[in-house]
Each structure stands twice: as structure tokens, then as C-alpha cells.
C-alpha atoms as a PDB file:
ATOM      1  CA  UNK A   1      60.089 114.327 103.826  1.00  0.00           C
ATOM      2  CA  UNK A   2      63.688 113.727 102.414  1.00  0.00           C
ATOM      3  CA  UNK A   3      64.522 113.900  99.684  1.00  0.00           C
ATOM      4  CA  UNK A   4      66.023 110.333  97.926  1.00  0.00           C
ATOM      5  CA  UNK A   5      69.424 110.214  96.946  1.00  0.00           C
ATOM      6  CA  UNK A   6      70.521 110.931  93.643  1.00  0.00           C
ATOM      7  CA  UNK A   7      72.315 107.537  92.596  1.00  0.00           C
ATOM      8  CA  UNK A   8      75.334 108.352  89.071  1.00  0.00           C
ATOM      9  CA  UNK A   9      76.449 105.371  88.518  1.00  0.00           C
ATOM     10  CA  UNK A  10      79.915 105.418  86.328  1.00  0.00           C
ATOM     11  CA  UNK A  11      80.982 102.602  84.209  1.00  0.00           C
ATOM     12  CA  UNK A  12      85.043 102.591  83.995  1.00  0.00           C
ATOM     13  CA  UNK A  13      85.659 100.607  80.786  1.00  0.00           C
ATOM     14  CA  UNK A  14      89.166  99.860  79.024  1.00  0.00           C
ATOM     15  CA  UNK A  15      88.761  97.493  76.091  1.00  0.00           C
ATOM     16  CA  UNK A  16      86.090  95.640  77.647  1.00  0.00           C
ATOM     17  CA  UNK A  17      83.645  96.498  74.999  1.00  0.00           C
ATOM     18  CA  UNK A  18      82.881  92.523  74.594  1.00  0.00           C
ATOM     19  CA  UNK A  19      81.415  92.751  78.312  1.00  0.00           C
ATOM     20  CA  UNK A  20      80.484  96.352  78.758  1.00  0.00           C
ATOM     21  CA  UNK A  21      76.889  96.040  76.899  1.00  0.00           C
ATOM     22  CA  UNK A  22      75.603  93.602  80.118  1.00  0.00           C
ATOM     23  CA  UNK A  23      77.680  96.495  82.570  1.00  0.00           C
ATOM     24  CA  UNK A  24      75.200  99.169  80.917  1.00  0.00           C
ATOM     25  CA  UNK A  25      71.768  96.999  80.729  1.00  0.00           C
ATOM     26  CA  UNK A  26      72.669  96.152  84.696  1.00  0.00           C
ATOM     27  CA  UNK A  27      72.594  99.608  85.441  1.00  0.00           C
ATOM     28  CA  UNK A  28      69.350 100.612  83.122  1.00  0.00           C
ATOM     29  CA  UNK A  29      67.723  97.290  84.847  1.00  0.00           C
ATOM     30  CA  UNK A  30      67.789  98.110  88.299  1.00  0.00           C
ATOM     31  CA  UNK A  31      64.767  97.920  90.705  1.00  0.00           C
ATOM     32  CA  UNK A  32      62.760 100.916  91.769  1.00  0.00           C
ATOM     33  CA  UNK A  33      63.190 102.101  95.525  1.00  0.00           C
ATOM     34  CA  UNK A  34      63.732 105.081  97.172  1.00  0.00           C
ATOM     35  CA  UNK A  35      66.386 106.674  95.176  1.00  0.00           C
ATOM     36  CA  UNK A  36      66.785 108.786  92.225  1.00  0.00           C
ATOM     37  CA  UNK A  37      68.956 107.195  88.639  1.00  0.00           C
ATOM     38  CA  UNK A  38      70.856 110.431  87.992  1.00  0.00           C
ATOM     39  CA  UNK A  39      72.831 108.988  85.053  1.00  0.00           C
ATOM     40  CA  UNK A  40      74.733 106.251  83.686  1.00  0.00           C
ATOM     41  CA  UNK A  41      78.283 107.604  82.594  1.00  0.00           C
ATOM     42  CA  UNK A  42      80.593 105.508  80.529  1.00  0.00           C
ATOM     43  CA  UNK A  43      84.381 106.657  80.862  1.00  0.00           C
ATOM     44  CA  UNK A  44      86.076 104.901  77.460  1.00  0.00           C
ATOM     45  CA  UNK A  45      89.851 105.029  78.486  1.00  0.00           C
ATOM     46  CA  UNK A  46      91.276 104.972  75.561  1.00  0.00           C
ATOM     47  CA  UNK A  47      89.867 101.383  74.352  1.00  0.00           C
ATOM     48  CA  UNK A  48      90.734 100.490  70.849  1.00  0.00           C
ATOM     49  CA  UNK A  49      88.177  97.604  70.598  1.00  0.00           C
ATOM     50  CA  UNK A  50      84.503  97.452  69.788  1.00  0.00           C
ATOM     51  CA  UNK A  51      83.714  99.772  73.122  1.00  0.00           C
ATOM     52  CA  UNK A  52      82.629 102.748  71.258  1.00  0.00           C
ATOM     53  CA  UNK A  53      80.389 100.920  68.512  1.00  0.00           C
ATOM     54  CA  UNK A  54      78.722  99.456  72.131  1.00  0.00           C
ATOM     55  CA  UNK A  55      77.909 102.873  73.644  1.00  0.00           C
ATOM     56  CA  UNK A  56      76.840 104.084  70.596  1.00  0.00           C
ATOM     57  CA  UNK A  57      74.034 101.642  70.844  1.00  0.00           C
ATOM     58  CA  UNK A  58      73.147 102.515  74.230  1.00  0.00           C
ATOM     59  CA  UNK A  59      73.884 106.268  73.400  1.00  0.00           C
ATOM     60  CA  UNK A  60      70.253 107.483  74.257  1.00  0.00           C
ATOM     61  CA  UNK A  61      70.264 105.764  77.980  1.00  0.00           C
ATOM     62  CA  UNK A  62      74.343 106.675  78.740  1.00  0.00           C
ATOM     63  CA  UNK A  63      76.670 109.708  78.617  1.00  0.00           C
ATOM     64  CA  UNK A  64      80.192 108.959  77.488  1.00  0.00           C
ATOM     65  CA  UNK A  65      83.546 110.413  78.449  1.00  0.00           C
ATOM     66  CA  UNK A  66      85.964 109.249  75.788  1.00  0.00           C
ATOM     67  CA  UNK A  67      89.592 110.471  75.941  1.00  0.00           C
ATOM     68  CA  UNK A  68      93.045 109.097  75.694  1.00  0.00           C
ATOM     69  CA  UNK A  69      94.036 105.980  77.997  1.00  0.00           C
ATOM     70  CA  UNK A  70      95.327 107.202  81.133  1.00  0.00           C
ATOM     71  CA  UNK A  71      94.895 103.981  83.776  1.00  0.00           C
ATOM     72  CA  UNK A  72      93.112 103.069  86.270  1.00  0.00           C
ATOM     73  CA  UNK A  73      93.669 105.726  88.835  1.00  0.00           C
ATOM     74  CA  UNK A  74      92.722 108.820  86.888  1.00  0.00           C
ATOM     75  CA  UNK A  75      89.637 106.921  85.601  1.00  0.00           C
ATOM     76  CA  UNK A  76      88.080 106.310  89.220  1.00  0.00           C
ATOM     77  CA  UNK A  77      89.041 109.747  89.666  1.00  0.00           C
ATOM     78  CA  UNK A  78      87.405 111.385  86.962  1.00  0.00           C
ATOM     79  CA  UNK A  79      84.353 109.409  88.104  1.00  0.00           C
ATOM     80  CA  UNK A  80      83.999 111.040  91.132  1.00  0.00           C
ATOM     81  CA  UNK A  81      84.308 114.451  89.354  1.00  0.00           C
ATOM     82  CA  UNK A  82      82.137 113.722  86.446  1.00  0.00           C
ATOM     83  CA  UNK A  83      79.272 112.615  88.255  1.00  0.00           C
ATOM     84  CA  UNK A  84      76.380 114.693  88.876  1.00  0.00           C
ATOM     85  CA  UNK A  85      74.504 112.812  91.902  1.00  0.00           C
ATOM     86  CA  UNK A  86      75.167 112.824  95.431  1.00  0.00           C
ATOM     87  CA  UNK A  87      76.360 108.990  95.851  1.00  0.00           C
ATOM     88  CA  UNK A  88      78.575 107.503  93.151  1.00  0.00           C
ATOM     89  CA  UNK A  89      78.493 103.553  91.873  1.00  0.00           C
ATOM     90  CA  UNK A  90      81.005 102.858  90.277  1.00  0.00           C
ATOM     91  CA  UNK A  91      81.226  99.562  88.164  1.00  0.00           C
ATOM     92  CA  UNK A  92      83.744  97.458  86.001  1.00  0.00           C
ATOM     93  CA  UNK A  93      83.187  97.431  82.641  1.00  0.00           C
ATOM     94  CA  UNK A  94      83.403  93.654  83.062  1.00  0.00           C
ATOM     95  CA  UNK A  95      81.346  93.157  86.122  1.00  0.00           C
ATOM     96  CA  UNK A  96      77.917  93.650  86.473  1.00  0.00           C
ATOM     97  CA  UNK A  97      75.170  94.893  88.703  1.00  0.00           C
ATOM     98  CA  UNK A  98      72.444  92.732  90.512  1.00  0.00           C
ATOM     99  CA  UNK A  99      68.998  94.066  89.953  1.00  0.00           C
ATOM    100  CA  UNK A 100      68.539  94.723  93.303  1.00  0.00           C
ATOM    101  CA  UNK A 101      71.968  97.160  93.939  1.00  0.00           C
ATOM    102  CA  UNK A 102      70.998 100.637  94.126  1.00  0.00           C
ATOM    103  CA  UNK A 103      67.579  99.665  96.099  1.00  0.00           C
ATOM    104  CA  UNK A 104      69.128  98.045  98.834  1.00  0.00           C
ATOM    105  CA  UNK A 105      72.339 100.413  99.197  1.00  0.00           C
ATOM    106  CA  UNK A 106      69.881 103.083  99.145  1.00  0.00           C
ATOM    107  CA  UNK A 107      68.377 101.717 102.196  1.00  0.00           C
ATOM    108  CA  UNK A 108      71.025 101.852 103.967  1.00  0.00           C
ATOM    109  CA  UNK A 109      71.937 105.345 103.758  1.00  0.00           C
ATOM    110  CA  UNK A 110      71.666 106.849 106.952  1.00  0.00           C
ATOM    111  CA  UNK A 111      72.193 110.612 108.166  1.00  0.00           C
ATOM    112  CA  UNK A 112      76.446 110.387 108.916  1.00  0.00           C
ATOM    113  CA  UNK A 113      76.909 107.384 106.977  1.00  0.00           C
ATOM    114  CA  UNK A 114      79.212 108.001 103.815  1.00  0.00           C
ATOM    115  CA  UNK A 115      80.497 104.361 101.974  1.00  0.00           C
ATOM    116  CA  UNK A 116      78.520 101.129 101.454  1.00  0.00           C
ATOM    117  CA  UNK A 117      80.152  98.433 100.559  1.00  0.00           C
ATOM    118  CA  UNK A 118      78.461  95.097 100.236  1.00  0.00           C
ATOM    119  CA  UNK A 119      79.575  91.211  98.917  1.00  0.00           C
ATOM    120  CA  UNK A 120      79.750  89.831  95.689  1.00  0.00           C
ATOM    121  CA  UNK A 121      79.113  86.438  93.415  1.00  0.00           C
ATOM    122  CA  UNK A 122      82.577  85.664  91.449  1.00  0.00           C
ATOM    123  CA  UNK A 123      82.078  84.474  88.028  1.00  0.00           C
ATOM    124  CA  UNK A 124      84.273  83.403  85.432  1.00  0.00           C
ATOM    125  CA  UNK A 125      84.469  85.190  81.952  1.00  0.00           C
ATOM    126  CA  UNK A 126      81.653  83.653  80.473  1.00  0.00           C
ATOM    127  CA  UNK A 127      79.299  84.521  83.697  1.00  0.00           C
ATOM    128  CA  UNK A 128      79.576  81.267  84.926  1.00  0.00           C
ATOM    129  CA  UNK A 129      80.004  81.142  89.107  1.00  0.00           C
ATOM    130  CA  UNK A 130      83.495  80.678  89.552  1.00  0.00           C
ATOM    131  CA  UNK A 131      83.106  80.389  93.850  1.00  0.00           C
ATOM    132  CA  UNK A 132      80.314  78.656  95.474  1.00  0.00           C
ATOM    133  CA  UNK A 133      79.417  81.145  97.851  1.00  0.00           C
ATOM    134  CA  UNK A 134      78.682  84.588  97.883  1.00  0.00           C
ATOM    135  CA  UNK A 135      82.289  86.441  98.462  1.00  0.00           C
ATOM    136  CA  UNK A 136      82.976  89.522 100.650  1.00  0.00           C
ATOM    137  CA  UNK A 137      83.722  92.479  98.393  1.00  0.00           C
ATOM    138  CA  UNK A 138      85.473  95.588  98.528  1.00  0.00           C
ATOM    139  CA  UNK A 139      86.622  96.400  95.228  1.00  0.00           C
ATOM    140  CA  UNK A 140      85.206  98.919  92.495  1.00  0.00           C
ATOM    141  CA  UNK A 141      82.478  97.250  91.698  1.00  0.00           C
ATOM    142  CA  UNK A 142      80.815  96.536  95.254  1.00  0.00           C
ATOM    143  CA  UNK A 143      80.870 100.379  96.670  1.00  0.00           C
ATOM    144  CA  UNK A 144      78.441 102.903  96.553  1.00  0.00           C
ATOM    145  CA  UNK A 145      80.523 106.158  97.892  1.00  0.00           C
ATOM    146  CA  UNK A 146      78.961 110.015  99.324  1.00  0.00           C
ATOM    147  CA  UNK A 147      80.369 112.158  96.071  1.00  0.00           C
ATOM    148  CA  UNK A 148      81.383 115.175  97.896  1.00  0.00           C
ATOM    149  CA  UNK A 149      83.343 113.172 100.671  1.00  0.00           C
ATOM    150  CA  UNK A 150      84.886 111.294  98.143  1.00  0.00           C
ATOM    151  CA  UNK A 151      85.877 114.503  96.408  1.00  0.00           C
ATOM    152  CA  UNK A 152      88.158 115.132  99.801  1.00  0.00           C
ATOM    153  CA  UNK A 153      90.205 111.781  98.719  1.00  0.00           C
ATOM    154  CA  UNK A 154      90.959 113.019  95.268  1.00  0.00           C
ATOM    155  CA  UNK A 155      93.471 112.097  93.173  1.00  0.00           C
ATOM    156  CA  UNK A 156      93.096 108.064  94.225  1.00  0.00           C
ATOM    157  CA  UNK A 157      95.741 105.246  93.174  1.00  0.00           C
ATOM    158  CA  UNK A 158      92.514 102.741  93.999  1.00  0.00           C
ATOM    159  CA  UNK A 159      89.389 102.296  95.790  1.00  0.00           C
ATOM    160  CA  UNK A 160      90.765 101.471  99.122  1.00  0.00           C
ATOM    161  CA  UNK A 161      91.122 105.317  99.245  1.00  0.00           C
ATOM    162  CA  UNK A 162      87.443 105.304  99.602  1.00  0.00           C
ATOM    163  CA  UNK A 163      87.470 102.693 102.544  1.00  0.00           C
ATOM    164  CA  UNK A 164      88.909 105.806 104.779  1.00  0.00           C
ATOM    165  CA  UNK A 165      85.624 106.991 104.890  1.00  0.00           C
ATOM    166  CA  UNK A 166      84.491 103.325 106.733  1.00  0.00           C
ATOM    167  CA  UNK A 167      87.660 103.451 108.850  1.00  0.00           C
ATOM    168  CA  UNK A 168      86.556 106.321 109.754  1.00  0.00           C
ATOM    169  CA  UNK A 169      83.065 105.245 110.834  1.00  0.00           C
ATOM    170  CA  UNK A 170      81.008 106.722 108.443  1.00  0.00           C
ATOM    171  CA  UNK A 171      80.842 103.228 106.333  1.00  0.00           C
ATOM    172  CA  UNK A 172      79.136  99.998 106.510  1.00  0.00           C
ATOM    173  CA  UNK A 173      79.434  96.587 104.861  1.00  0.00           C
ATOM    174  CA  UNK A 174      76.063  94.772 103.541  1.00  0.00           C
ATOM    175  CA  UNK A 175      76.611  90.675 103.601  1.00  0.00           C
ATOM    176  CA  UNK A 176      74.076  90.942 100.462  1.00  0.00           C
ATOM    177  CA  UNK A 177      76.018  89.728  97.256  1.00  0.00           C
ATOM    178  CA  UNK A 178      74.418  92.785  94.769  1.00  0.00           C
ATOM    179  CA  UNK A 179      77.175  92.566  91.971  1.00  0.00           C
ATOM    180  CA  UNK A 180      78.340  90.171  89.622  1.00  0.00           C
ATOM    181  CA  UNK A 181      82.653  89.843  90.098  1.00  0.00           C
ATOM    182  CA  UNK A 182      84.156  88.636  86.342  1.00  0.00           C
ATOM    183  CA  UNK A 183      87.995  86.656  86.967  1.00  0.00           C
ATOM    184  CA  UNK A 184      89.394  86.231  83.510  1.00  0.00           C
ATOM    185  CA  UNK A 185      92.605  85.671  81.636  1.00  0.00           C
ATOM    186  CA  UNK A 186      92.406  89.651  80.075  1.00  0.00           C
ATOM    187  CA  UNK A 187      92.385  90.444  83.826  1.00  0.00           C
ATOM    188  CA  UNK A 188      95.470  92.968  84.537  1.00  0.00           C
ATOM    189  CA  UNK A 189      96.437  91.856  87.880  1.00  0.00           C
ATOM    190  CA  UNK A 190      99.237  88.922  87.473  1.00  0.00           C
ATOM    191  CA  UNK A 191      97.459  85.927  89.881  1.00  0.00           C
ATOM    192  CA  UNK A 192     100.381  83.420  88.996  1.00  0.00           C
ATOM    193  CA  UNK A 193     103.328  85.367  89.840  1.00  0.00           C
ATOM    194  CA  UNK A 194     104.359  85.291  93.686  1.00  0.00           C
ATOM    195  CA  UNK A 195     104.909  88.840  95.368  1.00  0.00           C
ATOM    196  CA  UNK A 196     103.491  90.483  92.252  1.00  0.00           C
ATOM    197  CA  UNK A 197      99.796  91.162  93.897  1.00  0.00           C
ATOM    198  CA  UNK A 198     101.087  91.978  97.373  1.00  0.00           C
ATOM    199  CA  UNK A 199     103.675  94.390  96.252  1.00  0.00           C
ATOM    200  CA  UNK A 200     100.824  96.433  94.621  1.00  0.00           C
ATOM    201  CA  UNK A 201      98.585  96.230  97.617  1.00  0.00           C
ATOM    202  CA  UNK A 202     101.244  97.175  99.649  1.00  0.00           C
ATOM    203  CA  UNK A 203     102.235 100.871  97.282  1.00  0.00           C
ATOM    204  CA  UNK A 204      98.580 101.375  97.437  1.00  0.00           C
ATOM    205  CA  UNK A 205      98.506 101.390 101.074  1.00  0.00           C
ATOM    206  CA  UNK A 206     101.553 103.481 101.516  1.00  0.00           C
ATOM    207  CA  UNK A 207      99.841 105.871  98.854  1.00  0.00           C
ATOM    208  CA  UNK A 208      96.868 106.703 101.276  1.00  0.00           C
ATOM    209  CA  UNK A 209      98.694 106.440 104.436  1.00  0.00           C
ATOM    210  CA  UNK A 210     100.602 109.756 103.305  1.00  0.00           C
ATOM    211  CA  UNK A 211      97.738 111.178 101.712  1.00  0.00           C
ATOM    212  CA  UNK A 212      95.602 110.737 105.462  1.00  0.00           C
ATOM    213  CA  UNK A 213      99.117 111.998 106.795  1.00  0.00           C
ATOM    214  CA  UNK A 214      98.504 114.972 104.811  1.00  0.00           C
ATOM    215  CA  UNK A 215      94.998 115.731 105.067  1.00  0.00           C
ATOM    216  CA  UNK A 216      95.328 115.755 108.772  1.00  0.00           C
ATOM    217  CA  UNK A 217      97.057 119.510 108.795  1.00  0.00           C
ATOM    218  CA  UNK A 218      93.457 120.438 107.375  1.00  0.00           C
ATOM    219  CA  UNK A 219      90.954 117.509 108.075  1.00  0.00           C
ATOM    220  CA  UNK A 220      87.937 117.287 106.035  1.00  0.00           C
ATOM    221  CA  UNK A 221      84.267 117.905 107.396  1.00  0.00           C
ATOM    222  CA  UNK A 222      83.355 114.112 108.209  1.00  0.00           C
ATOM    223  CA  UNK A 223      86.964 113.270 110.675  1.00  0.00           C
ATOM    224  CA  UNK A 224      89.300 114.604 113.162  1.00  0.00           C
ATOM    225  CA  UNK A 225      92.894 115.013 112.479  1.00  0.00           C
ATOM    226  CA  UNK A 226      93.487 112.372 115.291  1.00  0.00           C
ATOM    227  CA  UNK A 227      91.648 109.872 113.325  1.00  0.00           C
ATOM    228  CA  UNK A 228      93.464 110.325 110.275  1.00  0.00           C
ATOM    229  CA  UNK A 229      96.722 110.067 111.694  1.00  0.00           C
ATOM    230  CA  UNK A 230      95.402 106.911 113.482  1.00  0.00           C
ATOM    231  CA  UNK A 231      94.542 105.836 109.938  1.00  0.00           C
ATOM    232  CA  UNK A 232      97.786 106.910 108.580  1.00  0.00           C
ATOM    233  CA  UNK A 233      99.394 104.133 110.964  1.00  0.00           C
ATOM    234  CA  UNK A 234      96.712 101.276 110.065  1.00  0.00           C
ATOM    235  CA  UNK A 235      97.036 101.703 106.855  1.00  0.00           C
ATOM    236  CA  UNK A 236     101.343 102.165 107.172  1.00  0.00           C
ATOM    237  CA  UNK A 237     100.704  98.695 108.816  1.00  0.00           C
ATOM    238  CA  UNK A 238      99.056  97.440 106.462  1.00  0.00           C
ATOM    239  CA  UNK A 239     101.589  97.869 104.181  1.00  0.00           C
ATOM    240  CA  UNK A 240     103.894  96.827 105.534  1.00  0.00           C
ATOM    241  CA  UNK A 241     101.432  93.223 105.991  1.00  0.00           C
ATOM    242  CA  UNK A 242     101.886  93.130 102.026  1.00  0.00           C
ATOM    243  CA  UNK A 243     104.731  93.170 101.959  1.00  0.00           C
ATOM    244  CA  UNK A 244     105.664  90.592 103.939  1.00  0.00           C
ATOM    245  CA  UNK A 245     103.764  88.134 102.033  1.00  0.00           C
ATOM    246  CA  UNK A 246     105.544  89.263  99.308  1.00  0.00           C
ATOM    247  CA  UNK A 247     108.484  88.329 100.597  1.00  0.00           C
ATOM    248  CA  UNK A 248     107.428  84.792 102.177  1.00  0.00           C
ATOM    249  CA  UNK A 249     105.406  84.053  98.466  1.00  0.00           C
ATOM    250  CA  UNK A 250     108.953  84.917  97.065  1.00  0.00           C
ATOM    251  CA  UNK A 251     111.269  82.844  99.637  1.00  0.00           C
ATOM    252  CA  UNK A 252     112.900  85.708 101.366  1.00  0.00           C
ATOM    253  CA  UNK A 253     111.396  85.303 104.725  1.00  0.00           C
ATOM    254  CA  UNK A 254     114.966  86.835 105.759  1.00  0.00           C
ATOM    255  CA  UNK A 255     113.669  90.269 104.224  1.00  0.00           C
ATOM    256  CA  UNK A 256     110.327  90.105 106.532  1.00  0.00           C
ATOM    257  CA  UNK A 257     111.656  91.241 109.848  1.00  0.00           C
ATOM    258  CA  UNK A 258     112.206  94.800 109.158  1.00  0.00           C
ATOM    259  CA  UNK A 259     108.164  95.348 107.851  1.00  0.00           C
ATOM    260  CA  UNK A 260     106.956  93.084 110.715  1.00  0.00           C
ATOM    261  CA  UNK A 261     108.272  95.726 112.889  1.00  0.00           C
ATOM    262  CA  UNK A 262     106.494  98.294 110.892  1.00  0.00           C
ATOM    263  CA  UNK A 263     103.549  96.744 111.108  1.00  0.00           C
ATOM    264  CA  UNK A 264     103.707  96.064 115.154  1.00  0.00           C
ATOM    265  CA  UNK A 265     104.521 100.114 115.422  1.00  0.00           C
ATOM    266  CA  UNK A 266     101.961 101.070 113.006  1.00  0.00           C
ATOM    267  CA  UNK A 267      99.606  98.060 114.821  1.00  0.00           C
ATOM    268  CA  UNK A 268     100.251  99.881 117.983  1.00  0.00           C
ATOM    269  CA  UNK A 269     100.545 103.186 116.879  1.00  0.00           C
ATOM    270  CA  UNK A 270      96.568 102.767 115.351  1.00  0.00           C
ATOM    271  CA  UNK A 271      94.957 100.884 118.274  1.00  0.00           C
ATOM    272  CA  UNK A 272      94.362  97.758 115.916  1.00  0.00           C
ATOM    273  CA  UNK A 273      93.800  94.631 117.343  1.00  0.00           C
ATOM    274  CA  UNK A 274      97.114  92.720 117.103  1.00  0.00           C
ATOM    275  CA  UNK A 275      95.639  89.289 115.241  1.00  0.00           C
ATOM    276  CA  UNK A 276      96.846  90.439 111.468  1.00  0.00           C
ATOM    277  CA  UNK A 277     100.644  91.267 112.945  1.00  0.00           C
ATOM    278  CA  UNK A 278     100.553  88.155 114.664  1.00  0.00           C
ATOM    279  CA  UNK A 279      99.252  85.974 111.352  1.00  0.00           C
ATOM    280  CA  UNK A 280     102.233  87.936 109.624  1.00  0.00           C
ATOM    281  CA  UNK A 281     104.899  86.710 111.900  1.00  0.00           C
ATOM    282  CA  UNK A 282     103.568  83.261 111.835  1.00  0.00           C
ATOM    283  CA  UNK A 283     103.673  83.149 107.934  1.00  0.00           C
ATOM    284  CA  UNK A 284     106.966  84.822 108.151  1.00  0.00           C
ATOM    285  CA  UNK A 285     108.050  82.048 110.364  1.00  0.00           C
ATOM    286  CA  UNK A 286     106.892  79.026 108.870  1.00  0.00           C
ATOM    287  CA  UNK A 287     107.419  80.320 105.379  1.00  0.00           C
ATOM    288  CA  UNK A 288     103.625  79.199 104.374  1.00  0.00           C
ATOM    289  CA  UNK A 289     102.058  82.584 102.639  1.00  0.00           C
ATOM    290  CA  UNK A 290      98.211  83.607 104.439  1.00  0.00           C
ATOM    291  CA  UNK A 291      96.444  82.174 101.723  1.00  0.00           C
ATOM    292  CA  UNK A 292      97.155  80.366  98.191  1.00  0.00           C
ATOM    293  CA  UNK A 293      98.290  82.632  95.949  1.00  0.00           C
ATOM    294  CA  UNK A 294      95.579  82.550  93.658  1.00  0.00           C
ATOM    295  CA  UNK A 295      93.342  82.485  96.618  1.00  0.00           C
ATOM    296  CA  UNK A 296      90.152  85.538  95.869  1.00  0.00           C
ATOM    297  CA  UNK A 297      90.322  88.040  98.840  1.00  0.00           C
ATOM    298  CA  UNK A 298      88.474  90.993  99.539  1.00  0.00           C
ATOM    299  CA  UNK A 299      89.674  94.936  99.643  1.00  0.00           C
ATOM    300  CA  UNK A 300      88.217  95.710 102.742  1.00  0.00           C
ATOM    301  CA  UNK A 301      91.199  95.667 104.887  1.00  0.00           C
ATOM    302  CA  UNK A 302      93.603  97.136 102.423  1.00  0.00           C
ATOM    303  CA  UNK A 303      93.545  94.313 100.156  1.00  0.00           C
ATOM    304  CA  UNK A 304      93.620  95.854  96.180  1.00  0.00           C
ATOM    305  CA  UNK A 305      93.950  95.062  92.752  1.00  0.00           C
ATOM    306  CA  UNK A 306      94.396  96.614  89.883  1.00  0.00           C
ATOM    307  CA  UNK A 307      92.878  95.767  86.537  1.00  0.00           C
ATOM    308  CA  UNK A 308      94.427  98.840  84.104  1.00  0.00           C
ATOM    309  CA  UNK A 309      90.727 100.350  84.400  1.00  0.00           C
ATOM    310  CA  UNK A 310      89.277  97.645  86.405  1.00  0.00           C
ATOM    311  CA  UNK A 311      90.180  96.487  90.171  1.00  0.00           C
ATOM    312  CA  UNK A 312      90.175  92.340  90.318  1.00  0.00           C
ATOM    313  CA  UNK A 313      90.799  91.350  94.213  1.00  0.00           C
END
């Protein structure tokens, strides 16, 4: 018999104490199945709200990591090398979990598979649905990630890092919505201004394209150094996708042609399928951006971000 995985799940929280006792309960609440609870860790980055009167309350159920605020990056770091089991969940302070999370990503662990990612329902800041339907995920909130090859991807900028390990083919994607997404005003990301979003997406990108260019002089146990250079160029491409919706959201379609020919060398470079370069062009062409700028989108193909210690895509 195997033995079930041992499931930490690690709550990143930066003054989101209002929302963070419902984060905690989600976790404590979860449905038996064949897995282990190792712990529930809450990392307090530096909030100066009611966070820490919160996990006091909970402080027999939860281990907390306070320190000084150090943003978003470090704090999905950390939570990789604080945990203790061998899969990590990390959650938003403000989302929360459905019941049934760790059961059915537990499931679908199989012998070489190393990142689950699964959908989401979007709520507002009150909990109220906020999108009809479920919504394909991607960020923080809807992964459950293999510690130690996570701990190959260390330091991250984001949690697209993580979605090497599905590019790689060691990942799947469950269409089961197991997580409860929170839009709100306090979020960090700026949803109003054009370019703003895409820009970001598009540093993150770059960020893990050299960091897969890197690792490939001394390639980790689960990939090949052909595959990461491969990866390098997807996710080069991708970048350079970003940014040319930055540009077109902005009015400078004049600025797009130098990253659409990025993108079709990293495109070709990577063996991707050539729709995304060709949506590009056509946005860059007619000047009409992929989707409305407040438009929700998921992280799975590079899309990211940032809330300061919570992701919002």
C-alpha cells in the first residue's frame, strides 16, 4: 500500500485579516479522503490590521510565520520552504477553499504527475458570485504543487513559475471549481488602467523564461534540458503576447511589431501551435485588445496577477 500524501496547506495573508478567518476554517473544514492534513501555516506579511488578533484565535489549529512585509514573491516562496508535507496548497488570504479541495486533488495524484491545477467560482468581496459560471483557474489559490519539485523553481516572482512543471508534462488541470476566487476594490492588481496588467504578466514571463534558460545547464530530476529551453522560448513568447496588448490597450499599436516578431521566433522556436501569435497580430491590427480590459482570465498560459501577497487574474 502507498502511503497518502501529506497535504501543508499555506495561507499567504497581507492585511486581509477581515477575510482570513473563512481562509483558515476552509482549510480545517475539508473532507476526508485519501490524504494526510500536515498543517495549516499562516505567513502574516507584515499586516498591520486585525490579522494577528485572527490567528490568535485559530492559534491551536494553525502555525504562524509573522515577519516584516516583504511582497508577494518572497511570501509564495517561503511557502514552499516552510512547509513540511510533500504537496503544497497554497491559498489567498482572501479566497477560500471548497470542502471538497484536497480530496479530489488528492485523487488525482498519479506516480510522475507534479502540479494540479483545477477551476474556480469568482465572487465578489462579500462572497457573493461575481461570474455565472465556474471559471478556469490558475492562480495561487487553485494549485496544489509536488514540494520538492517546486523547491527546484525557487526564488518565484509568481505562480506561473509553478506551471513549468505542467508545461513540462508532469501537470494536469481539473474542470472541478474547488476554490472560492474574491475580486475586490483592496485588490492590488490595477483592473482599470490599460497596459498596467499586461505589462506585469509580461516581466513575469520574462522572469521564468531566464530562470528555465538557466536551469537548463543543470536540469532538475523531473525534465530534460531540451524541454526547458523549449520552455524558455514559450514562455519568451509569451511575453512578448503581453506585451503587445499592452501596447494595443494603450494605443500604440505602432510599438507592437517588434514583440510580434518575438513571439513568432519564440512561437517557432517552442513548437507552439501558432493560434495565440496569430490572435496577437490580429489585435495588433485592428487595434481591438483580446478581451475587455476588465475581462477575468486565467494563469494557465502565462496569464498573472499580482495582489501584494495575493495573485487576482
Amino acid at each position: 500500500m502507498t502511503t497518502p500524501p501529506r497535504i501543508s496547506c499555506v495561507i499567504l495573508c497581507h492585511d486581509y485579516g477581515r477575510y482570513l478567518a473563512r481562509a483558515i476554517t476552509s482549510c480545517l473544514d475539508q473532507k476526508p479522503g485519501d490524504y494526510l492534513l500536515q498543517e495549516i501555516i499562516v505567513i502574516d506579511d507584515g499586516s498591520t490590521d486585525e490579522t494577528a488578533e485572527v490567528c490568535r484565535r485559530y492559534r491551536d489549529f494553525i502555525r504562524v510565520v509573522r515577519r516584516d512585509s516583504r511582497g508577494f514573491g518572497p511570501t509564495l516562496t517561503d511557502a514552499f520552504l516552510l512547509a513540511e508535507g510533500d504537496w503544497v496548497a497554497p491559498l489567498d488570504a482572501d479566497d477560500w477553499f471548497h470542502p471538497a479541495k484536497l480530496r479530489a486533488c488528492a485523487e488525482a495524484i498519479t506516480g510522475e504527475r507534479l502540479f494540479i491545477e483545477h477551476w474556480e467560482y469568482v465572487v465578489d468581496a462579500a462572497g457573493r458570485p461575481l461570474v455565472t459560471d465556474p471559471h478556469p483557474g490558475g492562480n495561487t489559490s487553485t494549485l496544489l504543487v509536488h514540494r520538492e519539485a517546486a523547491l527546484t523553481l525557487l526564488p518565484v516572482v509568481n505562480e506561473i513559475f509553478f506551471h513549468a512543471l505542467r508545461h513540462a508534462g508532469h501537470g494536469c488541470v481539473l474542470p472541478v471549481p474547488l476554490v472560492h476566487y474574491r475580486v475586490h476594490a483592496h485588490n492590488m492588481t490595477d483592473r482599470h488602467t490599460p497596459g498596467v496588467s499586461q505589462r506585469y504578466r509580461a516581466d513575469v514571463c520574462t522572469a521564468l523564461a531566464i530562470r528555465l534558460r538557466t536551469m537548463a545547464a543543470e536540469p532538475p530530476a523531473w525534465t530534460t534540458a531540451s524541454v526547458l529551453r523549449r520552455m524558455a522560448h514559450h514562455f519568451h513568447a509569451q511575453a512578448a503576447g503581453h506585451r503587445v496588448e499592452a501596447y494595443v490597450q494603450t494605443g500604440q499599436r505602432h510599438a507592437c511589431w517588434r514583440p510580434l516578431a518575438a513571439m513568432l521566433a519564440g512561437t517557432i522556436r517552442s513548437c507552439a501551435p501558432p493560434r495565440p501569435w496569430l490572435r496577437a497580430i490580429a489585435s495588433a491590427v485592428t487595434g481591438h485588445p483580446q478581451a475587455p480590459l476588465r475581462e477575468l482570465d486565467n494563469s494557465g498560459a502565462g496569464d498573472t496577477e499580482s495582489d501584494h501577497s495575493n495573485t487576482r487574474t
